[in-house]
C-alpha atoms as a PDB file:
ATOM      1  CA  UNK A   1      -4.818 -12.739  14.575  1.00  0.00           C
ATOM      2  CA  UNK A   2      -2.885 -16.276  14.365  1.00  0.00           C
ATOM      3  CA  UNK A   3       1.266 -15.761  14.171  1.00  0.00           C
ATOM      4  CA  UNK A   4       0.921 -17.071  10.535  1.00  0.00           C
ATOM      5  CA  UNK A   5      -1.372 -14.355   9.671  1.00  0.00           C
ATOM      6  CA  UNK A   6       0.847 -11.991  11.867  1.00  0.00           C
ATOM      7  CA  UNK A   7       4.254 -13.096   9.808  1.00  0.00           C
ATOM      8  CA  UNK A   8       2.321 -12.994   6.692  1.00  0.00           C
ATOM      9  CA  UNK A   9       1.091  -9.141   6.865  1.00  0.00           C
ATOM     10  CA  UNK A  10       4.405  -7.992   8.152  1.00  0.00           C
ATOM     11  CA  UNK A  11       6.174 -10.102   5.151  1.00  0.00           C
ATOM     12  CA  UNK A  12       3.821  -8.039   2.884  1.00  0.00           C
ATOM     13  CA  UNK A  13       4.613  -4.712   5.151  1.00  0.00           C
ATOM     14  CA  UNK A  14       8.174  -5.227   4.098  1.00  0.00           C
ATOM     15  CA  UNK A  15       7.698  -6.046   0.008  1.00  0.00           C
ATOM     16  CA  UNK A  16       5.629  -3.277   0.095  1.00  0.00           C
ATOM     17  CA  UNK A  17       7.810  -0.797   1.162  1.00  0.00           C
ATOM     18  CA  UNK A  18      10.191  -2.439  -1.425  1.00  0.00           C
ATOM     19  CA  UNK A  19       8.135  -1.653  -4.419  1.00  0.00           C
ATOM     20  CA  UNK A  20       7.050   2.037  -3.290  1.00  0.00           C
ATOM     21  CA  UNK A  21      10.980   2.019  -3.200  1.00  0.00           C
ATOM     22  CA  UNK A  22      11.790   1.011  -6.330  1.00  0.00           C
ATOM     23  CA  UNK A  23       8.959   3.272  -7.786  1.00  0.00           C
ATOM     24  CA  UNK A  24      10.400   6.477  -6.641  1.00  0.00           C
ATOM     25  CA  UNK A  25      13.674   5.612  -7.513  1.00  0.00           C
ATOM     26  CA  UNK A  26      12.341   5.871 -11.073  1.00  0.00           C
ATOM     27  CA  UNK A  27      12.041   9.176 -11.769  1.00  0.00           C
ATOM     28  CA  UNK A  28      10.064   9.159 -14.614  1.00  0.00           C
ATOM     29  CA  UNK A  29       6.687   8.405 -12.727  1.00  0.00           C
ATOM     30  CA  UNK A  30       4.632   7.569 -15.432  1.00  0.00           C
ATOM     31  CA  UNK A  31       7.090   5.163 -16.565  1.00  0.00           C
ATOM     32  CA  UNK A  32       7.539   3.656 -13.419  1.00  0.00           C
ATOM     33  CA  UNK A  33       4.141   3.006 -12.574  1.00  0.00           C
ATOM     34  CA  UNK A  34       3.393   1.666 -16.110  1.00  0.00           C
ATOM     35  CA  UNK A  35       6.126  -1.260 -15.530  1.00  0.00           C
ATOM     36  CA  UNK A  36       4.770  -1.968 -11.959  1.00  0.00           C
ATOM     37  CA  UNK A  37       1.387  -1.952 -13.287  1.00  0.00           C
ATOM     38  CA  UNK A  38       1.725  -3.679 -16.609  1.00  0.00           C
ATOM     39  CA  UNK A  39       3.620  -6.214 -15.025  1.00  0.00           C
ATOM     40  CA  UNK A  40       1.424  -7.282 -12.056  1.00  0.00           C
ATOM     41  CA  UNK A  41      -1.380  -7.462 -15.272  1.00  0.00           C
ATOM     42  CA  UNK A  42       0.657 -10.126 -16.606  1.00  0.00           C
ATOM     43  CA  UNK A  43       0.956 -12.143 -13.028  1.00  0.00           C
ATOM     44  CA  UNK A  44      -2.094 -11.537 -12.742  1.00  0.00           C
ATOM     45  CA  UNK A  45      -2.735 -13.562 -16.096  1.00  0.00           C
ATOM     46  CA  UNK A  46      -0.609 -16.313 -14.424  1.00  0.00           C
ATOM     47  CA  UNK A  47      -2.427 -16.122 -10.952  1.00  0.00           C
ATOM     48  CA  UNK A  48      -5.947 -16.218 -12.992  1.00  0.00           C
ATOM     49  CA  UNK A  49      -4.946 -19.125 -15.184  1.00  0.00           C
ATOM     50  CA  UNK A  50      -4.387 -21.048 -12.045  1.00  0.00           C
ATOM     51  CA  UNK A  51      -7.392 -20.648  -9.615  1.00  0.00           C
ATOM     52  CA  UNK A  52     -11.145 -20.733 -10.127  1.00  0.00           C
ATOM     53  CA  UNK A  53     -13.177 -17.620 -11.161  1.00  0.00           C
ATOM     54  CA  UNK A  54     -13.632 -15.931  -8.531  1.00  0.00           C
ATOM     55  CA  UNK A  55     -17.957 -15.793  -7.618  1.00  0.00           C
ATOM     56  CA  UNK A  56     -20.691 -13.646  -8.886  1.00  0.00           C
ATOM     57  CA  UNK A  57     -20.440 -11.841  -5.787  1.00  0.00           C
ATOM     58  CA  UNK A  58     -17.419 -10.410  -5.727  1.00  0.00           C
ATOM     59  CA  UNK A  59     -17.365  -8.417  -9.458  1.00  0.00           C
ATOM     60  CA  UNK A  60     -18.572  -5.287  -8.487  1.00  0.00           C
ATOM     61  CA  UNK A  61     -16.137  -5.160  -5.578  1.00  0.00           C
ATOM     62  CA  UNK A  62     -13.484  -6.028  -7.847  1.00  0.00           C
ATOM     63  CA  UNK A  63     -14.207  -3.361 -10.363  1.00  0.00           C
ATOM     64  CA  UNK A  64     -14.871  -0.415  -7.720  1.00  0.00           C
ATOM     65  CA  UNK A  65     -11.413  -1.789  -6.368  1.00  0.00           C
ATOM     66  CA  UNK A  66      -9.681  -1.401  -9.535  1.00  0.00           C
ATOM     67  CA  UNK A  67     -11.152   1.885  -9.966  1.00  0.00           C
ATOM     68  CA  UNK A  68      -9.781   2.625  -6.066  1.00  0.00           C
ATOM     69  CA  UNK A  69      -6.389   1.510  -7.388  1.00  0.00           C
ATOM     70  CA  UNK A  70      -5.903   3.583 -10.173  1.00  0.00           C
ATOM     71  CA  UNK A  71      -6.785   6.555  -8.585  1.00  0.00           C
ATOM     72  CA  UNK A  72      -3.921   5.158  -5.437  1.00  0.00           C
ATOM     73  CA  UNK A  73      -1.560   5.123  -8.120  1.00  0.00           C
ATOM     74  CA  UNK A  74      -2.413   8.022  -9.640  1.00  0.00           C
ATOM     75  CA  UNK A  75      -2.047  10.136  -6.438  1.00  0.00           C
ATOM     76  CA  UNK A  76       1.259   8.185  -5.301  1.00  0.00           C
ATOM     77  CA  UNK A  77       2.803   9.082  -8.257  1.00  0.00           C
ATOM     78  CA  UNK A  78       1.986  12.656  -7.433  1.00  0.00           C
ATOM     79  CA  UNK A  79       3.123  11.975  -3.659  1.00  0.00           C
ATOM     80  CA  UNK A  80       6.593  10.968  -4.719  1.00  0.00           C
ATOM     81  CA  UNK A  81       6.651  13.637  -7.856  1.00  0.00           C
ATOM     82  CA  UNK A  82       6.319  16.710  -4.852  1.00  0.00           C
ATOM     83  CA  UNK A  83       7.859  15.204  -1.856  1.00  0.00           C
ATOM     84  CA  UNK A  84      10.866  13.015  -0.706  1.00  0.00           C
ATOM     85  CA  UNK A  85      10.371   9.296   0.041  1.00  0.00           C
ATOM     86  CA  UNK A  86      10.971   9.283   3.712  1.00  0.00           C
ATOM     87  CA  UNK A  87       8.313  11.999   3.967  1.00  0.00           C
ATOM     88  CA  UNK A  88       5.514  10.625   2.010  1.00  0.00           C
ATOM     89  CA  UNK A  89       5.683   7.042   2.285  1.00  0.00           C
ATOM     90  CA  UNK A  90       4.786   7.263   6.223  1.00  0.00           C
ATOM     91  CA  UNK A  91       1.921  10.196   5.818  1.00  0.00           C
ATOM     92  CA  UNK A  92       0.054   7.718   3.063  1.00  0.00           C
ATOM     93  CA  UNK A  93       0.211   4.166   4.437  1.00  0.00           C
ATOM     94  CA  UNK A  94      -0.228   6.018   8.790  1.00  0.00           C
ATOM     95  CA  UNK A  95      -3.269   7.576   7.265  1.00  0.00           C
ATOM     96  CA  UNK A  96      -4.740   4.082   6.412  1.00  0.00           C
ATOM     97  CA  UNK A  97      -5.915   2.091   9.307  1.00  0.00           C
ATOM     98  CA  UNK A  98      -7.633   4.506  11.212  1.00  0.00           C
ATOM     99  CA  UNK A  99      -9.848   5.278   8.133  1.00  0.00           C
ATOM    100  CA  UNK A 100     -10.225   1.534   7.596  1.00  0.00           C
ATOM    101  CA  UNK A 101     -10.983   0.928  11.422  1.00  0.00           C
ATOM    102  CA  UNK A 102     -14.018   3.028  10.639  1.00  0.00           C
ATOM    103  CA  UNK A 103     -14.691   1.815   7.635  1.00  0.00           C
ATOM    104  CA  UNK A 104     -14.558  -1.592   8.547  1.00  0.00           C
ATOM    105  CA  UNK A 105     -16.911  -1.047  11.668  1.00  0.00           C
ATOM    106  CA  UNK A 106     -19.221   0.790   9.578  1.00  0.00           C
ATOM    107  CA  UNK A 107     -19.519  -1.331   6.672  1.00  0.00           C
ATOM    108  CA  UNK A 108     -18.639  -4.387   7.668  1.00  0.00           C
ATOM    109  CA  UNK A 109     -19.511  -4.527  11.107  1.00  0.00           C
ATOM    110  CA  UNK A 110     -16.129  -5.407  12.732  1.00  0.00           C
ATOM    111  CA  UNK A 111     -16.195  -3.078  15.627  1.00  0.00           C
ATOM    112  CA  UNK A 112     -12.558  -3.491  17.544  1.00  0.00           C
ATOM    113  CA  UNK A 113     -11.921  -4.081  21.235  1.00  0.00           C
ATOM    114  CA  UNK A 114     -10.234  -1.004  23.018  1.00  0.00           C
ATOM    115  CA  UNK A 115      -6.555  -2.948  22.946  1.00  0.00           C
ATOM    116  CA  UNK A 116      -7.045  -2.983  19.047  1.00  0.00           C
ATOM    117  CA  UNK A 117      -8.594   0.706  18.736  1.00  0.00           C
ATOM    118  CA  UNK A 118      -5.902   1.775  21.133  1.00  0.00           C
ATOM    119  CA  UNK A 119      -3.348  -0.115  18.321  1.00  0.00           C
ATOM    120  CA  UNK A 120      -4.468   1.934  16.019  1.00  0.00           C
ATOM    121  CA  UNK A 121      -4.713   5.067  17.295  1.00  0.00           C
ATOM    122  CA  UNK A 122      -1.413   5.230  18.460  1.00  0.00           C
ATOM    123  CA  UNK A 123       0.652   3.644  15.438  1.00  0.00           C
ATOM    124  CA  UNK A 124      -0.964   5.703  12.992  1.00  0.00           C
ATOM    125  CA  UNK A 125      -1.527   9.373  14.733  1.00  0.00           C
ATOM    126  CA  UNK A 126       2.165   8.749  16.189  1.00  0.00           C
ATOM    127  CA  UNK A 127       3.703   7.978  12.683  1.00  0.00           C
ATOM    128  CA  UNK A 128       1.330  10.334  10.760  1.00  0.00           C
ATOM    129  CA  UNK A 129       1.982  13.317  12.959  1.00  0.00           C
ATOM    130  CA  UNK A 130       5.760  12.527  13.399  1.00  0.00           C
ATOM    131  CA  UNK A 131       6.071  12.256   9.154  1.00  0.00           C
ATOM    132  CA  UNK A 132       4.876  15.884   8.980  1.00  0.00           C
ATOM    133  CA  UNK A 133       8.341  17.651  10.955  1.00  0.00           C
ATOM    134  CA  UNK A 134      10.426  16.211   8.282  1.00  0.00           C
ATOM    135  CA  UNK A 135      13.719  13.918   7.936  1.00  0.00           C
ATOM    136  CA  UNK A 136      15.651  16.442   8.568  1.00  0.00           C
ATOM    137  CA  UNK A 137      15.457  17.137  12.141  1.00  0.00           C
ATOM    138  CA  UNK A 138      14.539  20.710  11.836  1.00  0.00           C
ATOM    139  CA  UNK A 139      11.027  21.135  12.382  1.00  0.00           C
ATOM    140  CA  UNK A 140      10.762  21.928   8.764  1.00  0.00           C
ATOM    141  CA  UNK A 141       7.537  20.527   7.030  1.00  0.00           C
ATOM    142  CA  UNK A 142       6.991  19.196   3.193  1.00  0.00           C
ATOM    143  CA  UNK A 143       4.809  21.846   1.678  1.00  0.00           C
ATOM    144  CA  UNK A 144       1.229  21.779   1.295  1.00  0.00           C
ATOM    145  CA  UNK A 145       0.361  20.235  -1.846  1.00  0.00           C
ATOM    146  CA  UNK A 146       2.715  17.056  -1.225  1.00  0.00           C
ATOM    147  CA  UNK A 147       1.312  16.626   2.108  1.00  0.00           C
ATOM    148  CA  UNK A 148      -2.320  16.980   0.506  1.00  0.00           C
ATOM    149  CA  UNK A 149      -1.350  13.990  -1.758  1.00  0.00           C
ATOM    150  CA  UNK A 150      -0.054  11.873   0.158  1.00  0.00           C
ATOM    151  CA  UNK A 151      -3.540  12.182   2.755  1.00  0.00           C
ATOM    152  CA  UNK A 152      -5.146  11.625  -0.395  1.00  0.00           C
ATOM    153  CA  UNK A 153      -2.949   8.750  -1.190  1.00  0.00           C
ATOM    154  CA  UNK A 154      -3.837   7.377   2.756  1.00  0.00           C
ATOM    155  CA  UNK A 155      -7.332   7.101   2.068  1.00  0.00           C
ATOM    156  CA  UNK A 156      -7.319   5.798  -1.355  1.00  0.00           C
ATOM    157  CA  UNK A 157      -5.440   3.050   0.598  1.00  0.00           C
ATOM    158  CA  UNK A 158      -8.186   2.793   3.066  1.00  0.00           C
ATOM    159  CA  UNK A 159     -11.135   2.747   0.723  1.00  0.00           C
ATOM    160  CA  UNK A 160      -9.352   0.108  -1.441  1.00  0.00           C
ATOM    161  CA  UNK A 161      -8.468  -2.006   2.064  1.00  0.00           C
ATOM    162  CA  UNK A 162     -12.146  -2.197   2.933  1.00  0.00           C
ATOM    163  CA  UNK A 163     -13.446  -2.726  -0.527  1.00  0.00           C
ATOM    164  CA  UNK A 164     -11.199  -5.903  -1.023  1.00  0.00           C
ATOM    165  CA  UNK A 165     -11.623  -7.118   2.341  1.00  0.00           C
ATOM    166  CA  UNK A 166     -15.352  -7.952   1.469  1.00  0.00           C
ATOM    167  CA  UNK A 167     -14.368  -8.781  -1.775  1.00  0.00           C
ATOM    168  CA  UNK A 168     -12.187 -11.377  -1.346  1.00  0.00           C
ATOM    169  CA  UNK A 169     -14.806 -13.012   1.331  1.00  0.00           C
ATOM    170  CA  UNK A 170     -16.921 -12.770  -1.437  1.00  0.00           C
ATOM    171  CA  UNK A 171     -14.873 -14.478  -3.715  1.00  0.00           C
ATOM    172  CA  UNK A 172     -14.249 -17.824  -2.326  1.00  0.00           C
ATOM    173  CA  UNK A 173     -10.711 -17.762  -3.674  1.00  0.00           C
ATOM    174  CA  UNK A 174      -8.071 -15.489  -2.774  1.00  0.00           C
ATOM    175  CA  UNK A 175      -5.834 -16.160  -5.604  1.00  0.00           C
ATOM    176  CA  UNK A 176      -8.219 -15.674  -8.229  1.00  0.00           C
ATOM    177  CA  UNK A 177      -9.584 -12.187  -7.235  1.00  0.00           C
ATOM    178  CA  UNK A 178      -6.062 -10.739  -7.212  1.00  0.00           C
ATOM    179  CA  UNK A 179      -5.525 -12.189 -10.330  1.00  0.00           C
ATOM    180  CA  UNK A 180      -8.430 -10.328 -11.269  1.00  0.00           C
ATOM    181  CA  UNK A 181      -7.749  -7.623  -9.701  1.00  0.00           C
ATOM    182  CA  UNK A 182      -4.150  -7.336 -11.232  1.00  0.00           C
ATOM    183  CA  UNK A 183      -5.258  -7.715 -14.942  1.00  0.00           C
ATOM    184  CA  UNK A 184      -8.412  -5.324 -14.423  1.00  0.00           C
ATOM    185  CA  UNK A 185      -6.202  -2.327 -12.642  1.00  0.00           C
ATOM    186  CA  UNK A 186      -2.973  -2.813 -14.154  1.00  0.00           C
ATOM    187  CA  UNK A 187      -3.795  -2.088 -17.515  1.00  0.00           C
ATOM    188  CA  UNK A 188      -5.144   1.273 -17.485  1.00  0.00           C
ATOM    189  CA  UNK A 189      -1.579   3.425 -16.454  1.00  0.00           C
ATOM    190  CA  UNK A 190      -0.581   1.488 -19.139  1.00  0.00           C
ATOM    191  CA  UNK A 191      -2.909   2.702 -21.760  1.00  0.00           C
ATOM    192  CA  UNK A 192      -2.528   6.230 -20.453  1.00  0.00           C
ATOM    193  CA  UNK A 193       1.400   6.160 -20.981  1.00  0.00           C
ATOM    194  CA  UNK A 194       0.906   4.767 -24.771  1.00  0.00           C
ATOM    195  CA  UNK A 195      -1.540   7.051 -25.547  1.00  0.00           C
ATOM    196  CA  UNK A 196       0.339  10.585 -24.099  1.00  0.00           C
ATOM    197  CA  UNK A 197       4.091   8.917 -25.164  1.00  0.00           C
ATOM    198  CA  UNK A 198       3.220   6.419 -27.922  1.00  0.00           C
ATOM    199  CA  UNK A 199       6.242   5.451 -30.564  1.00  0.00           C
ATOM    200  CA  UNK A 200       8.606   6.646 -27.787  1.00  0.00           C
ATOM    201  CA  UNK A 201       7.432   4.805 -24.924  1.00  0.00           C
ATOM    202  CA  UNK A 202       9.091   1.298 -25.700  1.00  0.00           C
ATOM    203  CA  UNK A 203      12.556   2.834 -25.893  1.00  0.00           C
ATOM    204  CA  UNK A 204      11.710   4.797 -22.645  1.00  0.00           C
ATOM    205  CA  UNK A 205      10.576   1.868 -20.703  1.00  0.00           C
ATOM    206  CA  UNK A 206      13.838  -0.591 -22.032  1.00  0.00           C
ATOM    207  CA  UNK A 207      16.592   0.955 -19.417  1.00  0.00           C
ATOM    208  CA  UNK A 208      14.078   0.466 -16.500  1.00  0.00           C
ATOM    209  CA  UNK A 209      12.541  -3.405 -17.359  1.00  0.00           C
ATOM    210  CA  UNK A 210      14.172  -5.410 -15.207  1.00  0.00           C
ATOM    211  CA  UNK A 211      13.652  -2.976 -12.222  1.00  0.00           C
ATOM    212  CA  UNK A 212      10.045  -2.239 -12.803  1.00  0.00           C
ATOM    213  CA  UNK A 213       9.101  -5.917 -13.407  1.00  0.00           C
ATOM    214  CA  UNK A 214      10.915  -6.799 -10.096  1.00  0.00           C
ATOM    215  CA  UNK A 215       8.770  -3.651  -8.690  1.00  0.00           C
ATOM    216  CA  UNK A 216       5.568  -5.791 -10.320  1.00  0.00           C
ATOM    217  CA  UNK A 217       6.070  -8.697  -8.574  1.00  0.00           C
ATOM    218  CA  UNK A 218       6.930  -7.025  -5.501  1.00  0.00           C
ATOM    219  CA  UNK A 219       3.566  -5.366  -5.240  1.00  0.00           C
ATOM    220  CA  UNK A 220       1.293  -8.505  -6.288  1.00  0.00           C
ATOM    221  CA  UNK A 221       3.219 -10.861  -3.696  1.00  0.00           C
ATOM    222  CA  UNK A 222       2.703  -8.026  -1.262  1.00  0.00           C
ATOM    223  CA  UNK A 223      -0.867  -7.473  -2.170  1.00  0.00           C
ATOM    224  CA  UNK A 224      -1.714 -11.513  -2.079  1.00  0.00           C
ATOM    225  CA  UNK A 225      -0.385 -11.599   1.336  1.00  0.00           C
ATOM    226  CA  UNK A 226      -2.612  -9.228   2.264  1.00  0.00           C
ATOM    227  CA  UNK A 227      -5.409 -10.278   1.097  1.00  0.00           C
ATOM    228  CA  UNK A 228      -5.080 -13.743   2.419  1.00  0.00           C
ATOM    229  CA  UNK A 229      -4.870 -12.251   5.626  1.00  0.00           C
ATOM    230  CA  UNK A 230      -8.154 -10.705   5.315  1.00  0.00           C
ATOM    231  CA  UNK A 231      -9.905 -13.562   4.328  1.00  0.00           C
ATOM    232  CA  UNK A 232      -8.311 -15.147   7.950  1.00  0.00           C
ATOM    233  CA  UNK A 233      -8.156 -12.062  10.451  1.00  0.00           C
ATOM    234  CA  UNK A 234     -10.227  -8.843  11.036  1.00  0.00           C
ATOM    235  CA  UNK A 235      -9.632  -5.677   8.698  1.00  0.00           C
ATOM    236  CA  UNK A 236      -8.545  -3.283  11.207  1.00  0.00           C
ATOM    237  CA  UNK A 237      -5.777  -5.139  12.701  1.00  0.00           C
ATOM    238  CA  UNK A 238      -4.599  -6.608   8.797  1.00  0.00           C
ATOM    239  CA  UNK A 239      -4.141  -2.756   8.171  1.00  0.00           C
ATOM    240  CA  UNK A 240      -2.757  -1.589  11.100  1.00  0.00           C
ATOM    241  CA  UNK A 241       0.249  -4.300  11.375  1.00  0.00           C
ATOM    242  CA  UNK A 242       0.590  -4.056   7.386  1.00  0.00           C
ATOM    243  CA  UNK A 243       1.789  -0.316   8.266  1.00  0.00           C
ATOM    244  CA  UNK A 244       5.136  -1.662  10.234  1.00  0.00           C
ATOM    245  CA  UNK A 245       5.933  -0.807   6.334  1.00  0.00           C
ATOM    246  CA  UNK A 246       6.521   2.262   7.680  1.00  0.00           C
ATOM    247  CA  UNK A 247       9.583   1.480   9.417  1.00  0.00           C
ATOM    248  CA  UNK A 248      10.929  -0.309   6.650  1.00  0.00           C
ATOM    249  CA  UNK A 249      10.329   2.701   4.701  1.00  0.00           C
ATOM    250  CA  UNK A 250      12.151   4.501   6.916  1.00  0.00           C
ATOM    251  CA  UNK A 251      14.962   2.661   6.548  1.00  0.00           C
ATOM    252  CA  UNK A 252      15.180   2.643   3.258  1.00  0.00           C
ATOM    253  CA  UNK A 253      15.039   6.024   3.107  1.00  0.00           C
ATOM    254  CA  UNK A 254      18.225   6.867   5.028  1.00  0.00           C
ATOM    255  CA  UNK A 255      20.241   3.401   3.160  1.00  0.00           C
ATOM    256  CA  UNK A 256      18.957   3.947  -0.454  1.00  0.00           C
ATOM    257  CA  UNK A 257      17.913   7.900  -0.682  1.00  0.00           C
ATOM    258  CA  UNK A 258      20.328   9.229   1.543  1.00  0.00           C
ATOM    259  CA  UNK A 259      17.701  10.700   3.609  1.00  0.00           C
ATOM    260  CA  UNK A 260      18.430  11.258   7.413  1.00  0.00           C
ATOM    261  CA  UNK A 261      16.290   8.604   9.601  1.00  0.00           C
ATOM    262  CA  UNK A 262      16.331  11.560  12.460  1.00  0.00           C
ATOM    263  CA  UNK A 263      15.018  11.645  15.998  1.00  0.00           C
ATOM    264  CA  UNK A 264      10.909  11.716  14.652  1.00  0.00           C
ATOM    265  CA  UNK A 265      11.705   8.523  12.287  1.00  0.00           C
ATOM    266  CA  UNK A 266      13.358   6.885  15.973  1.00  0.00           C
ATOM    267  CA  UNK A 267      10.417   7.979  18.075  1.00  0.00           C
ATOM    268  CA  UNK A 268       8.121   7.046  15.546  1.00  0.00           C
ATOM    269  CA  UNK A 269       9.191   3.190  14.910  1.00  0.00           C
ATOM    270  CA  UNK A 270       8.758   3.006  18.991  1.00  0.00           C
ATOM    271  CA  UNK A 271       5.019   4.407  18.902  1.00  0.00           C
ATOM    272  CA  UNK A 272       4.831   1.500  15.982  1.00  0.00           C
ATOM    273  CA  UNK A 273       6.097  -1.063  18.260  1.00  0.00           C
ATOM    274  CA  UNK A 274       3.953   0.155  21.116  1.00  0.00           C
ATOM    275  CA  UNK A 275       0.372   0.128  18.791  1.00  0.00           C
ATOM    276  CA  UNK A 276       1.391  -3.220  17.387  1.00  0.00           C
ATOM    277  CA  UNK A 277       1.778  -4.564  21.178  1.00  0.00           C
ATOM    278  CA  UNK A 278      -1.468  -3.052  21.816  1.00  0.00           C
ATOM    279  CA  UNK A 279      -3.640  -3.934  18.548  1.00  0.00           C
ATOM    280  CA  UNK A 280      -2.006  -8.137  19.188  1.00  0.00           C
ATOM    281  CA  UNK A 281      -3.039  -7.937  22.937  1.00  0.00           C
ATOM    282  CA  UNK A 282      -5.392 -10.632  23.175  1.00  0.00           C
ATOM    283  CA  UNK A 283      -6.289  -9.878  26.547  1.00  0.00           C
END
């Protein structure tokens, strides 16, 4: 991994953690995620407009993606419904790369050296296991259904990682798949919301536009970077360093949502630190 691709997956680590933000702070869910996806449909108009179609190739990745996507939406929104931010933010993106390390080795045939499966292995099980005592420094634990979600959540994440990483290969143009990708995904949540709130949901959505369009471009800009990075670096690593989110999350939590950062949230940005070291060794 280059330092360009390095500075570009932590850039998306922290917009990322920016939009989740901004989503929860919503708290009508459905309306939140209707603005964040609606929106990145319409960038994703722009993006589309501006880049070649992506190949033949890389449709049915695209559509199983968008598929993947929904469903990550769907089960984030259900994440932050049952649990606070600080708790489910790190449990969903720590469950990611060691499902995608797998994945990616299985699939794709990107089998890590030990420095990057040591990475791994200790920024995610540090962070995932730490998320599960709580903000609160009391050993107390988010009940079961939240942390259920937000697992599920995790590897949505990781099936939707993989999934584009060949995808975007595939396409033979990064900015026209997430184009794609935007205008396919993003309009379903928005199709659900009009059909279960219909004449209300305009005047619903109007206090919360500016936000959730901010949210939108947020998300795509983070997403892009991502998937840039894949098309330069292996998968594994890309989702590994793109959970430093994590910490940003963290923060966030304790400026914006009042929640208490704690000794687990202190020990757990070190064990970050400490996999990122490992998964950039380069030997």
């Amino acid at each position: 991994m280059t330092p360009l691709v390095a500075v570009a997956v932590l850039a998306a680590a922290i917009t990322h953690a920016g939009w989740n933000a901004i989503a929860h702070a919503i708290r009508d869910q459905l309306l939140s995620f209707t603005l964040i996806s609606g929106g990145g449909a319409l960038i994703g108009a722009i993006l589309a407009s501006a880049a070649p179609l992506p190949a033949a190739g890389a449709w049915p990745y695209l559509l199983l993606s968008a598929g993947l996507h929904v469903a990550y939406m769907a089960l984030l929104m259900r994440s932050f419904t049952l649990g606070d931010f600080g708790q489910m933010y790190p449990i969903a993106r720590g469950t990611a790369p060691l499902v995608v390390t797998v994945l990616a080795a299985v699939f794709v045939g990107e089998r890590p050296d030990g420095w990057a499966t040591a990475g791994v292995a200790v920024a995610s099980a540090g962070l995932v296991g730490l998320a599960l005592w709580g903000i609160h420094g009391s050993g107390s634990r988010p009940h079961g259904p939240a942390i259920l979600a937000a697992l599920a959540t995790g590897l949505a994440i990781a099936a939707y990682t993989t999934v584009d990483g060949v995808g975007v290969r595939a396409a033979g143009t990064p900015l026209g798949y997430i184009g794609w990708l935007m205008i396919i995904q993003g309009l379903i949540i928005p199709a659900y919301a009009f059909w279960r709130r219909r004449g209300a949901l305009a005047a619903e959505l109007s206090p919360y536009l500016r936000r959730g369009l901010l949210g939108a471009t947020l998300s795509v800009t983070a997403y892009a970077l991502v998937l840039w990075a894949q098309t330069r670096a292996p998968l594994a690593p890309v989702a590994a360093l793109r959970e430093s989110s994590i910490i940003v999350g963290a923060a966030i939590g304790t400026l914006f949502f009042k929640e208490r950062f704690g000794t687990p949230r202190i020990a757990a940005a070190g064990l970050m630190v400490v996999g990122i070291g490992l998964m950039l060794h380069t030997g």
